[in-house]
C-alpha atoms as a PDB file:
ATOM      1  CA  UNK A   1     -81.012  47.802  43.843  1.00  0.00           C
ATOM      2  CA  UNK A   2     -80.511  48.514  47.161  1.00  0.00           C
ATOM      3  CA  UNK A   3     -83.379  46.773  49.019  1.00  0.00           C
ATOM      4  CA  UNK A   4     -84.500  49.223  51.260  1.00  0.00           C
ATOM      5  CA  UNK A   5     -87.412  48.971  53.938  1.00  0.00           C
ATOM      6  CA  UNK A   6     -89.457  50.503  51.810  1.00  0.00           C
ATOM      7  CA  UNK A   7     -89.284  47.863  48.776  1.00  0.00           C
ATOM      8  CA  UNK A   8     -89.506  45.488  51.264  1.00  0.00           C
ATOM      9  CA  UNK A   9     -92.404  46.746  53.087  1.00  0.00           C
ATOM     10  CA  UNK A  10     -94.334  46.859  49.128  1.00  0.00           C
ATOM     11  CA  UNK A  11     -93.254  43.448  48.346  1.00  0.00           C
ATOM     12  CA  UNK A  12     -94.707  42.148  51.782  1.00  0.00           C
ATOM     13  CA  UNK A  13     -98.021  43.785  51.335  1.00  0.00           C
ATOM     14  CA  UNK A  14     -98.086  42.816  47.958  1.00  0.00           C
ATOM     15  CA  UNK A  15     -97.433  39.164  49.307  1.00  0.00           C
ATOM     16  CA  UNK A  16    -100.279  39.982  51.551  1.00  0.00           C
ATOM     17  CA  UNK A  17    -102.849  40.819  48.716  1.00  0.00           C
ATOM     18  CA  UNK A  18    -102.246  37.759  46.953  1.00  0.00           C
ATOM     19  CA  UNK A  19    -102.503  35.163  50.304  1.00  0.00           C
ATOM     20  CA  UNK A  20    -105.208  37.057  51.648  1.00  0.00           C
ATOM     21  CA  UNK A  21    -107.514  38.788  48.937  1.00  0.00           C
ATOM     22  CA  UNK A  22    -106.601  36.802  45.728  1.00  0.00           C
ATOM     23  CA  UNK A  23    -106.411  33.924  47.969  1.00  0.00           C
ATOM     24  CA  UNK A  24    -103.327  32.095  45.957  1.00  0.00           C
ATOM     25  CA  UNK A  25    -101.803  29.103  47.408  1.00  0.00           C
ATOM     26  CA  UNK A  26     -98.955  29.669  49.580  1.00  0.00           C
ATOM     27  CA  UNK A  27     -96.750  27.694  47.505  1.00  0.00           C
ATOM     28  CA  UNK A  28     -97.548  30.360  44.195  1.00  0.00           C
ATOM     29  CA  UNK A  29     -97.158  33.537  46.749  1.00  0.00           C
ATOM     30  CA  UNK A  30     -93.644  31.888  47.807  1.00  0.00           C
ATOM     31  CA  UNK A  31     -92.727  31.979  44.287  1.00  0.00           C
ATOM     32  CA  UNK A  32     -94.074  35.695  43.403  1.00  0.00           C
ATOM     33  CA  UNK A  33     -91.680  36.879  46.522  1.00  0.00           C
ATOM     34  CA  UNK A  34     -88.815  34.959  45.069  1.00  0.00           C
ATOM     35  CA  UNK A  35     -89.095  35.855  41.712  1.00  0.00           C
ATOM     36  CA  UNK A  36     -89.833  40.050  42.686  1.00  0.00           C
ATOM     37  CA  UNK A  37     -86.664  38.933  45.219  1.00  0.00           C
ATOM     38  CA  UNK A  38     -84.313  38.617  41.675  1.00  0.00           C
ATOM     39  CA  UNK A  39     -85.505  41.803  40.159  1.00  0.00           C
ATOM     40  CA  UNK A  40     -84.869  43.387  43.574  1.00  0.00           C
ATOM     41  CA  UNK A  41     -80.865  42.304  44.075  1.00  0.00           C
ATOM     42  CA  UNK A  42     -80.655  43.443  39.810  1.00  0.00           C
ATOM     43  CA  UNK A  43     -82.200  46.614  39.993  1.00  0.00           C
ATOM     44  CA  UNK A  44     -79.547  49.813  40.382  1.00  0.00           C
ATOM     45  CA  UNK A  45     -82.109  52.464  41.001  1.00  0.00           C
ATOM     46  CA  UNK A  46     -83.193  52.592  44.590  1.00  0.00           C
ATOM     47  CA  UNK A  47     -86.574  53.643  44.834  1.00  0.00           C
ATOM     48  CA  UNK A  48     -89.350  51.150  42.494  1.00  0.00           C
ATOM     49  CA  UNK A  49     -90.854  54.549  41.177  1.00  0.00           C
ATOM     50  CA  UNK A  50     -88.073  55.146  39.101  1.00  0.00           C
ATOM     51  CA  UNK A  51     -87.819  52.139  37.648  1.00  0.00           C
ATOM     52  CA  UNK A  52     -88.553  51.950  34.019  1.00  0.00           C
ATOM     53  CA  UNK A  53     -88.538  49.798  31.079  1.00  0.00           C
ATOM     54  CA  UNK A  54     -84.907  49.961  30.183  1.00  0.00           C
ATOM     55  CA  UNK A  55     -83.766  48.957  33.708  1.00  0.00           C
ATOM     56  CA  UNK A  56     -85.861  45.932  33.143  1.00  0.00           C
ATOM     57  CA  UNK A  57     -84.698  44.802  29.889  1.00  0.00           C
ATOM     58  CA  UNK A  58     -81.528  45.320  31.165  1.00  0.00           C
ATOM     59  CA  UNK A  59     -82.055  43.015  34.505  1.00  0.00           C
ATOM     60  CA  UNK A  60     -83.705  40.147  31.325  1.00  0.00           C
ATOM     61  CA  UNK A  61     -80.361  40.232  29.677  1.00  0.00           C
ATOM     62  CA  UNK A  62     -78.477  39.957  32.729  1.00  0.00           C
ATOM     63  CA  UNK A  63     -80.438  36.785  33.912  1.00  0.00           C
ATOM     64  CA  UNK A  64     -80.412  35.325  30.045  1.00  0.00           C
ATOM     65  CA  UNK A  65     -76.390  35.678  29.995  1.00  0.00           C
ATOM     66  CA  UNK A  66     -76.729  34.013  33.221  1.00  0.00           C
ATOM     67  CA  UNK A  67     -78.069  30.622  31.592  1.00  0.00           C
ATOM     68  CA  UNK A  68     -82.364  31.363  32.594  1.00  0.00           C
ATOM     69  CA  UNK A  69     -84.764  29.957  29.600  1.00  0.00           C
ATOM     70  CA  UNK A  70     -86.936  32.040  27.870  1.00  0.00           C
ATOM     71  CA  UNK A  71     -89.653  30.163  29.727  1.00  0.00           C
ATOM     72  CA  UNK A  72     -88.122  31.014  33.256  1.00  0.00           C
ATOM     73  CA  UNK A  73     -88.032  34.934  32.276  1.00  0.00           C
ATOM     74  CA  UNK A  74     -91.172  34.524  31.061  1.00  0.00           C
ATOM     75  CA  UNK A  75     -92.655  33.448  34.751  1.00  0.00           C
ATOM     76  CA  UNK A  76     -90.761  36.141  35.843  1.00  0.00           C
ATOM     77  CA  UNK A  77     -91.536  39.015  34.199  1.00  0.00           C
ATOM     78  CA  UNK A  78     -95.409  37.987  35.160  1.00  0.00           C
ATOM     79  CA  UNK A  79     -94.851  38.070  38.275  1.00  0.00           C
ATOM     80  CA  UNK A  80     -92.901  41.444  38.510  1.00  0.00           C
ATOM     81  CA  UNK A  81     -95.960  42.914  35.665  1.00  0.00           C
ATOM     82  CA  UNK A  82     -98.232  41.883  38.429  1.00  0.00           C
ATOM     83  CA  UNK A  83     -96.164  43.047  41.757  1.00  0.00           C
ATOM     84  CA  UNK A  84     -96.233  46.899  39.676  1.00  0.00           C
ATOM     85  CA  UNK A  85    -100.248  46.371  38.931  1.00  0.00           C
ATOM     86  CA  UNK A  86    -100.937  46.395  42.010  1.00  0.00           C
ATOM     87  CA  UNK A  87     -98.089  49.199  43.236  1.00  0.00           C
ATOM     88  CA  UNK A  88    -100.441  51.404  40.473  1.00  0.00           C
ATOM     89  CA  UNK A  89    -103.982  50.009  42.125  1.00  0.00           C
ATOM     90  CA  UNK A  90    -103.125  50.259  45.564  1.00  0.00           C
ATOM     91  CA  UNK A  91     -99.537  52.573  46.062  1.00  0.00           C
ATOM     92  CA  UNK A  92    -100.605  54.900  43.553  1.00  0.00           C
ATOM     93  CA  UNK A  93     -97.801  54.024  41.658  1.00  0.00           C
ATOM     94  CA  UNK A  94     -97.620  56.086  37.928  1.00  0.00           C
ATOM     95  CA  UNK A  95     -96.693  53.299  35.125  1.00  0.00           C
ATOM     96  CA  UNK A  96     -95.494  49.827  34.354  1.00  0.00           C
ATOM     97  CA  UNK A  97     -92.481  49.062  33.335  1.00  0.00           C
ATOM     98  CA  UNK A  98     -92.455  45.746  32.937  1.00  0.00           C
ATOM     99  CA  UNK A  99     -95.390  46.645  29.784  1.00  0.00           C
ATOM    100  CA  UNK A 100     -94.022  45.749  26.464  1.00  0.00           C
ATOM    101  CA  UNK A 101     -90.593  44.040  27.308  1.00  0.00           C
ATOM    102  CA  UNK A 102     -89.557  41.490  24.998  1.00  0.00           C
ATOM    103  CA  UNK A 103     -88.592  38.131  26.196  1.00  0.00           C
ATOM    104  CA  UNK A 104     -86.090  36.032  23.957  1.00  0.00           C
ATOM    105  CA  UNK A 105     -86.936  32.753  22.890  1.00  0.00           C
ATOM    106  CA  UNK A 106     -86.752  29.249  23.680  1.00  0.00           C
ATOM    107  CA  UNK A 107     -87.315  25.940  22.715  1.00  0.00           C
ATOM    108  CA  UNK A 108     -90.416  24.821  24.299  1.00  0.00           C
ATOM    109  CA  UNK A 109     -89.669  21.736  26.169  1.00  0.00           C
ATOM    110  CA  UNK A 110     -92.270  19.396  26.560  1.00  0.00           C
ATOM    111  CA  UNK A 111     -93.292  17.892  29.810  1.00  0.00           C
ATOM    112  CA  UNK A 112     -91.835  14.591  30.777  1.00  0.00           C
ATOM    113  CA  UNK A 113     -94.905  11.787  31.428  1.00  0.00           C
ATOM    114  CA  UNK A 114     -94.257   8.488  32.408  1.00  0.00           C
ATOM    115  CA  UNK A 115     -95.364   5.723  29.729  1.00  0.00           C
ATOM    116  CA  UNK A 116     -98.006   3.912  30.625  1.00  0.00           C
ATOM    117  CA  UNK A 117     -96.383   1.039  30.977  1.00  0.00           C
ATOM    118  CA  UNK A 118     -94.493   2.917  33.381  1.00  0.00           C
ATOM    119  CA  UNK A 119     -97.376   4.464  35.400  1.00  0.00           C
ATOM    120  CA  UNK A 120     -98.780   0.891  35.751  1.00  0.00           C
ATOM    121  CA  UNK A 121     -95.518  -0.544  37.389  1.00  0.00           C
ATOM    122  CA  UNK A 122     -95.411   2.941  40.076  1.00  0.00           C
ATOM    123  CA  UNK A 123     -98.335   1.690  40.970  1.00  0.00           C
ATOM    124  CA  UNK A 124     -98.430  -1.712  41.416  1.00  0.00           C
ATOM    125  CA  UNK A 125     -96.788  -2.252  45.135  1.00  0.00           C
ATOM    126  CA  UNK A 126     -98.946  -4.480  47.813  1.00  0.00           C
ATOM    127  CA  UNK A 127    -100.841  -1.881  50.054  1.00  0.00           C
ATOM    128  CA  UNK A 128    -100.116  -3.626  52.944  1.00  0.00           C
ATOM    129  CA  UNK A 129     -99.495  -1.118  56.106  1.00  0.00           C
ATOM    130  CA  UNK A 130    -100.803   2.394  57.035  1.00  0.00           C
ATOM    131  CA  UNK A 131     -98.625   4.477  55.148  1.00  0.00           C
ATOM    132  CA  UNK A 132     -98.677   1.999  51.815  1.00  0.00           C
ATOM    133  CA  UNK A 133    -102.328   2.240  51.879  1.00  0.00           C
ATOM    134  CA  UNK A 134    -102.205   6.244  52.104  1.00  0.00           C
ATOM    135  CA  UNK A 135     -99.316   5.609  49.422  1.00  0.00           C
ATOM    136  CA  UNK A 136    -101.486   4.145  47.293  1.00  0.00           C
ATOM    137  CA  UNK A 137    -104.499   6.380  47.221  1.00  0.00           C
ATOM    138  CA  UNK A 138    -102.380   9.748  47.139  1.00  0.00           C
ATOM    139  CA  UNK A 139    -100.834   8.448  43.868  1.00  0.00           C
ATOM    140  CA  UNK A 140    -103.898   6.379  42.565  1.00  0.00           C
ATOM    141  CA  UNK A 141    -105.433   9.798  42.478  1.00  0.00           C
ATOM    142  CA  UNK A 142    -102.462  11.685  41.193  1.00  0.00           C
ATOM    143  CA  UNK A 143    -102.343   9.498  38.289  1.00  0.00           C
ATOM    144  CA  UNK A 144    -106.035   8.806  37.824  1.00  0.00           C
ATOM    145  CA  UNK A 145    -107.398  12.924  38.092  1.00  0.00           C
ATOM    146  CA  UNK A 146    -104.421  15.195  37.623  1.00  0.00           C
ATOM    147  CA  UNK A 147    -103.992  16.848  40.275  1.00  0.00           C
ATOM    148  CA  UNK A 148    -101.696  19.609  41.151  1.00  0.00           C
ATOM    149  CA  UNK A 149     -99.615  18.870  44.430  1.00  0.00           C
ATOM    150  CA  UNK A 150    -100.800  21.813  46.489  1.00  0.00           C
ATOM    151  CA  UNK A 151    -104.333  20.667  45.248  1.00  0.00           C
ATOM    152  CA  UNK A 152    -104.224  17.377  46.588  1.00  0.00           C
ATOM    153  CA  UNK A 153    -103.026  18.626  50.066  1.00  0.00           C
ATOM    154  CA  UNK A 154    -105.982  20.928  50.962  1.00  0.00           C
ATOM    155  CA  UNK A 155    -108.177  17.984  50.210  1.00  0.00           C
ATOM    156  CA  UNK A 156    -110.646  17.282  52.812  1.00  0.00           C
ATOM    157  CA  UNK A 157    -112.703  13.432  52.980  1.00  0.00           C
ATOM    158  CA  UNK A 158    -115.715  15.350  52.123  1.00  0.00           C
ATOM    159  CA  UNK A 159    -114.691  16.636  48.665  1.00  0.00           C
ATOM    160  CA  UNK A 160    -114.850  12.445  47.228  1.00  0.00           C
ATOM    161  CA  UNK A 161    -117.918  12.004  46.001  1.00  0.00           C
ATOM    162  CA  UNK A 162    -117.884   8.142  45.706  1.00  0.00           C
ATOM    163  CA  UNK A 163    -121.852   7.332  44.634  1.00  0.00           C
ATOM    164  CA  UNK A 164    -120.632   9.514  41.503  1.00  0.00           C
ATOM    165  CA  UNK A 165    -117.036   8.867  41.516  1.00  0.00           C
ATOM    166  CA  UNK A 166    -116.094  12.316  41.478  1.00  0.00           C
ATOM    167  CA  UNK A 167    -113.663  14.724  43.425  1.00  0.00           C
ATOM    168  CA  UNK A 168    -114.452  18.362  43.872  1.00  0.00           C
ATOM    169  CA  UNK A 169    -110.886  20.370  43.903  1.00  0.00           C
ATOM    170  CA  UNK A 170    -109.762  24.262  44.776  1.00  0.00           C
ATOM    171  CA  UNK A 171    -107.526  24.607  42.353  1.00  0.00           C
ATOM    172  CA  UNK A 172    -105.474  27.987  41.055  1.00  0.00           C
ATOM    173  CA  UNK A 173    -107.124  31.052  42.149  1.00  0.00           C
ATOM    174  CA  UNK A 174    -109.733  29.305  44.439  1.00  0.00           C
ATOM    175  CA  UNK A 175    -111.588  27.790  41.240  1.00  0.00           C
ATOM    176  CA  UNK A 176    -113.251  24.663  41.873  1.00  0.00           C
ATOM    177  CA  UNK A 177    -114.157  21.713  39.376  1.00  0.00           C
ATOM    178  CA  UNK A 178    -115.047  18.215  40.027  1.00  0.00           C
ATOM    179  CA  UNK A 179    -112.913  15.562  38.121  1.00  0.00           C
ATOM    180  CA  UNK A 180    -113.866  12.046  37.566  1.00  0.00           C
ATOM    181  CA  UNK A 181    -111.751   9.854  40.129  1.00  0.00           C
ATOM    182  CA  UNK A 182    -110.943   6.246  38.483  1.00  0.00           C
ATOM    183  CA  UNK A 183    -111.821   2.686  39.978  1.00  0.00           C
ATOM    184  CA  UNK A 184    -108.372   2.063  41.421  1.00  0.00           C
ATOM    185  CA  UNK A 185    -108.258   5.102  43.154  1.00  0.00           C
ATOM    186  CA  UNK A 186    -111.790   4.752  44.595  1.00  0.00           C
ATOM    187  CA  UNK A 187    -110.878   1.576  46.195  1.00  0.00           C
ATOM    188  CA  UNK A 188    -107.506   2.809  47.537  1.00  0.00           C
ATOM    189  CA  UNK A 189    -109.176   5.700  48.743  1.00  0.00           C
ATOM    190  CA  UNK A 190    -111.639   3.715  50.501  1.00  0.00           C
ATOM    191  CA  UNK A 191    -109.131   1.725  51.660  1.00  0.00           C
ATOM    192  CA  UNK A 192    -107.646   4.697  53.114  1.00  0.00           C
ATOM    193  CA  UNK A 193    -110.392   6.198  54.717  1.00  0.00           C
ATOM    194  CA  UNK A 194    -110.488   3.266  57.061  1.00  0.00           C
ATOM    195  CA  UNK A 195    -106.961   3.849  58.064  1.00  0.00           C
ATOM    196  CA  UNK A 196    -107.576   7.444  58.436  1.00  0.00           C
ATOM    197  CA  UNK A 197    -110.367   7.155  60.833  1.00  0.00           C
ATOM    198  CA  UNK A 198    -107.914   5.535  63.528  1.00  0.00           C
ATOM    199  CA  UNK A 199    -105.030   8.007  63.693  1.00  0.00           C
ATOM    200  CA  UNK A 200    -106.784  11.432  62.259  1.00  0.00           C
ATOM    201  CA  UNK A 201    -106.174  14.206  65.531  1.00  0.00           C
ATOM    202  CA  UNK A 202    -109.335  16.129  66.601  1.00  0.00           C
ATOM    203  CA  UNK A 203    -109.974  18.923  64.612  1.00  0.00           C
ATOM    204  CA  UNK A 204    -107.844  17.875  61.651  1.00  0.00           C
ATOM    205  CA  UNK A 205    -109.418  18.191  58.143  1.00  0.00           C
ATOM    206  CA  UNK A 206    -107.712  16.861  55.835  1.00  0.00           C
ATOM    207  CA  UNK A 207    -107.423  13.958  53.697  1.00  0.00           C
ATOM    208  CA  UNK A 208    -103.940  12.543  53.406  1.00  0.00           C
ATOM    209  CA  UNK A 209    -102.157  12.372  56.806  1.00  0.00           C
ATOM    210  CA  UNK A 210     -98.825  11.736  58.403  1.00  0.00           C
ATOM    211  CA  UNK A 211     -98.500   8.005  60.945  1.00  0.00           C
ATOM    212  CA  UNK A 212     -99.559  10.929  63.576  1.00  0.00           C
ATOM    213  CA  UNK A 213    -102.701  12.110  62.515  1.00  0.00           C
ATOM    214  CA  UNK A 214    -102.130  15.598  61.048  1.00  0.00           C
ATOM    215  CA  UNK A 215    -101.484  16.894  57.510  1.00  0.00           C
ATOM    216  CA  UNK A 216     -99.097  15.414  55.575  1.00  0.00           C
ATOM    217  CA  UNK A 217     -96.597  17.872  53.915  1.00  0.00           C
ATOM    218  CA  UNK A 218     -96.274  18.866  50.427  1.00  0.00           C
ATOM    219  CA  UNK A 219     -92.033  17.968  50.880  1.00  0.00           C
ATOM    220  CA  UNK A 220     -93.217  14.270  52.641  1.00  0.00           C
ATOM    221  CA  UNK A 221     -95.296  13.681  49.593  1.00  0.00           C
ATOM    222  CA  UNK A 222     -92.520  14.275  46.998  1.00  0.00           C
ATOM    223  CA  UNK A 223     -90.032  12.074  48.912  1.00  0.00           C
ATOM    224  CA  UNK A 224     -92.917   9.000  49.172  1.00  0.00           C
ATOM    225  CA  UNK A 225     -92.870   9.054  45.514  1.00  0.00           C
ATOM    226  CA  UNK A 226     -89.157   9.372  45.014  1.00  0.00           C
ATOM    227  CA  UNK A 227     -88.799   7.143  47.157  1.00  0.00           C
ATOM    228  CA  UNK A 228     -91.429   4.292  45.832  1.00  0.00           C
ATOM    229  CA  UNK A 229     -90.466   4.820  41.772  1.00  0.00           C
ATOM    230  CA  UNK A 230     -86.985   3.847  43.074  1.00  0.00           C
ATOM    231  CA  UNK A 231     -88.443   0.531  44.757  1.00  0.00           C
ATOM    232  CA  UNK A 232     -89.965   0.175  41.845  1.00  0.00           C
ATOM    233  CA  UNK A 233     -87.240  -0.163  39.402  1.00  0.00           C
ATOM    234  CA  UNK A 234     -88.366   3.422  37.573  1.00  0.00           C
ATOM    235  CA  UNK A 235     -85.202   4.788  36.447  1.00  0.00           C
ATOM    236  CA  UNK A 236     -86.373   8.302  35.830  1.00  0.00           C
ATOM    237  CA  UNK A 237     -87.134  11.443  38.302  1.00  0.00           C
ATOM    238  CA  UNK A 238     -90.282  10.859  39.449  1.00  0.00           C
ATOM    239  CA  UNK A 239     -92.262  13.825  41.189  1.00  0.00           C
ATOM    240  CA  UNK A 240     -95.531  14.542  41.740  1.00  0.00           C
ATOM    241  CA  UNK A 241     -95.946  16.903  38.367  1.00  0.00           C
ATOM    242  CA  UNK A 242     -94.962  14.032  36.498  1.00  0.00           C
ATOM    243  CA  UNK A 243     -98.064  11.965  37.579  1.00  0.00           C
ATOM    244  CA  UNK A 244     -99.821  14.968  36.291  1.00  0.00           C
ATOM    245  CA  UNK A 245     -98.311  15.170  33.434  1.00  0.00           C
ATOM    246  CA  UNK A 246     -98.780  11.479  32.500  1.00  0.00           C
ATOM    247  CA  UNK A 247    -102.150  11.582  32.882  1.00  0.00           C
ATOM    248  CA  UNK A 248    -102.809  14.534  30.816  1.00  0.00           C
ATOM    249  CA  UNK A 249    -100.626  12.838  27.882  1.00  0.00           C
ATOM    250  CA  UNK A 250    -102.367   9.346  28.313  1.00  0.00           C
ATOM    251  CA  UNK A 251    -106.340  10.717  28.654  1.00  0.00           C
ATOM    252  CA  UNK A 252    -105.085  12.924  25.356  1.00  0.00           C
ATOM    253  CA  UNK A 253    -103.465  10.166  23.668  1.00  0.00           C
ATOM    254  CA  UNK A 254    -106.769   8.016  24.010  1.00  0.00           C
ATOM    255  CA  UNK A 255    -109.409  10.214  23.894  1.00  0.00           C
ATOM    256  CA  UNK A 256    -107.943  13.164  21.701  1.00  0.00           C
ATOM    257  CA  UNK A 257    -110.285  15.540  23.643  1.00  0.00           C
ATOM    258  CA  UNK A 258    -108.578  18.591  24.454  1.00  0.00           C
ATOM    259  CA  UNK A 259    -111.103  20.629  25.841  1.00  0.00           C
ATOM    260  CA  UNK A 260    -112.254  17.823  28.215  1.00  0.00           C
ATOM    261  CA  UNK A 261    -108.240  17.731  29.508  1.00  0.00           C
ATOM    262  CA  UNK A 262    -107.943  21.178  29.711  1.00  0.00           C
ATOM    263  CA  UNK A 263    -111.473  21.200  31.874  1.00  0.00           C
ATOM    264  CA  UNK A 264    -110.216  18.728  33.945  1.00  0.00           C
ATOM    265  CA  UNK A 265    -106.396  19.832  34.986  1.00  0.00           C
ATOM    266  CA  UNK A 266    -107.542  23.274  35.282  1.00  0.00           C
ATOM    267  CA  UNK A 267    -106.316  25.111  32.656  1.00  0.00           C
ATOM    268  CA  UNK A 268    -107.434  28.345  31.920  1.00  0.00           C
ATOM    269  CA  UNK A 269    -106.110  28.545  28.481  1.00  0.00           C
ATOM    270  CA  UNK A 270    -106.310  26.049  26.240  1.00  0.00           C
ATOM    271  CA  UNK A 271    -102.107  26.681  25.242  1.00  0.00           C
ATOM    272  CA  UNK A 272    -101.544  25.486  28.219  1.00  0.00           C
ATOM    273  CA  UNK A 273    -102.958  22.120  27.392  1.00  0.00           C
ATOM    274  CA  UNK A 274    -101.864  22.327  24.221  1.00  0.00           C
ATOM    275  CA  UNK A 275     -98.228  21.027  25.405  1.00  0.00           C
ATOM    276  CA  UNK A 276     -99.236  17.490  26.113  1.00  0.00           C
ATOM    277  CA  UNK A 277    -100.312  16.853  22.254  1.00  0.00           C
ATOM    278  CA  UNK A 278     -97.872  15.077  21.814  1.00  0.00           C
ATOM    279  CA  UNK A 279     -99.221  12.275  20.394  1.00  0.00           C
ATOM    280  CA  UNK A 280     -97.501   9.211  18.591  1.00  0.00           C
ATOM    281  CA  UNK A 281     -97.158  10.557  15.078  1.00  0.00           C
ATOM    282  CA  UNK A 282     -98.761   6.267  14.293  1.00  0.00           C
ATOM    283  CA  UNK A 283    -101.593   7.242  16.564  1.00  0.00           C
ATOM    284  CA  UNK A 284    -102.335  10.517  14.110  1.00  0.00           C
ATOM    285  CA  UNK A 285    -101.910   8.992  11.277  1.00  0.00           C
ATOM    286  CA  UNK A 286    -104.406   6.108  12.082  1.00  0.00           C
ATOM    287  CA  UNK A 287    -107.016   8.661  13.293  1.00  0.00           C
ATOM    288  CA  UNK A 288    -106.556  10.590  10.213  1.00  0.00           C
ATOM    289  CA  UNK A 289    -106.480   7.935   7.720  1.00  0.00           C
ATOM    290  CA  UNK A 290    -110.068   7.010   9.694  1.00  0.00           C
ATOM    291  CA  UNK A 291    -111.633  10.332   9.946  1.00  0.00           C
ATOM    292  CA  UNK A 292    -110.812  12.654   6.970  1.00  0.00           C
ATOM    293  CA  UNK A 293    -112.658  12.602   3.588  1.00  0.00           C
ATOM    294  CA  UNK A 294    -109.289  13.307   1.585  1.00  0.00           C
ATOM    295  CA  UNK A 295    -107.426  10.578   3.319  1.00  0.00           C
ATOM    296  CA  UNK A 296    -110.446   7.602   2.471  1.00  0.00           C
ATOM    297  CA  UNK A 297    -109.502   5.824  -0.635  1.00  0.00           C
ATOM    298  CA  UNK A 298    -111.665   5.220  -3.052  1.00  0.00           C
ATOM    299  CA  UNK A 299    -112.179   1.925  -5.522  1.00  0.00           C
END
């Protein structure tokens, strides 16, 4: 498709709408402009109007022969059914094409989690300077509430609640919840705090902060951690999804509770949560062998 002011003009007010009156994180509007960007350079008719279903599932097949998952289409296609909602709410815009379209299949993959054997050894480096001690409390609380990345960078000091050892978060959609925040990362956020207090520039709000007192990017972040699982022997990638990750798979693998884990990383289906039961097939057993009436033996 040719992509003409006028497609581009949609896509930025759609952009627009989602920053401004859905109030999505910038990082999730980024990725609904990219992912409308693919069907845009696929597309062969030149005005979105005349697009319809069969130019879609032809665009799907094109990106599947190109190598994309199932899963990545899937994201996709989501994100171009929502860019044509709102072309019919607000552009007067006749139908959907993107209703209906099959997606083919993948394996699901399961997300990677650190052991916690693993999770114990990130964390265990002497907090020792400024940006060890803000090291140290960004991942303490990473690992310890399961936080999404662009959730722990709007944090403000305010949100900690430390008499009940809580954090209150704006997570997708501008939904809060409050999430228990473990010892550890009470005391390294404490620990922080102090350190905070002496560089933090006037008028800056937020909780984790660069050596000059302002906001510490989302990109900074990611290279901390690379950068620390390296020093600490961790041979795998390490980013900051896979702190989340681990501590949805440990809370589920000791607990079992997969309402309270969905609750607590945000989830607004329980599917979604779903993917981190995977639980040591021992671990079942044991709780089986305890729990269930059939499984009890009898003398």
């Amino acid at each position: 498709m040719n992509d003409g002011p006028a497609s581009a003009s949609l896509v930025t007010a759609f952009i627009d709408y989602l920053t401004y009156e859905r109030r999505l994180s910038p990082h999730t509007s980024k990725n609904y402009s990219r992912d409308i960007s693919v069907l845009l350079k696929q597309l062969n008719p030149s005005d979105l109007e005349q697009v319809h279903a069969h130019h879609i599932r032809h665009v799907i097949a094109q990106l599947h022969g190109k190598g994309l998952s199932g899963r990545s289409l899937s994201r996709m296609l989501s994100a171009w059914r929502s860019f044509y909602h709102y072309l019919i709410r607000k552009h007067r815009f006749q139908q959907n094409p993107c209703i209906g379209i099959r997606l083919p299949k993948s394996p699901q993959k399961l997300p990677n989690a650190l052991s916690p054997d693993e999770a114990a050894q990130l964390l265990q480096f002497p907090a020792d300077h400024l940006l060890s001690i803000r090291d140290s409390a960004m991942f303490e609380l990473f690992y310890s509430s399961g936080l999404r990345l662009a959730e722990l960078t709007q944090l403000k000091p305010g949100d900690i609640d430390f008499a009940e050892r809580t954090i209150r978060v704006l997570g997708k959609g501008s939904k809060t919840r409050i999430i228990p925040v473990g010892k550890f990362a009470i005391q390294a956020l404490q620990a922080w705090l102090k350190q905070r207090a002496l560089i933090v520039k006037t008028g800056e709000t937020a909780l984790f902060l660069s050596q000059h007192g302002h906001a510490i990017s989302p990109r900074t972040i990611g290279y901390r951690l690379k950068q620390r699982a390296r020093q600490q022997g961790i041979q795998q990638n390490v980013h900051p999804h896979i702190l989340r990750h681990s501590f949805a798979s440990h809370l589920l693998q000791s607990s079992g509770d997969l309402r309270a884990v969905q609750e607590m990383l945000g989830h607004a289906h329980i599917t979604s949560t779903q993917v981190y039961t995977h639980l040591d097939f021992q671990h079942l057993t044991k709780i089986y062998d305890a729990a269930h009436p059939r499984a009890k033996k009898r003398s």
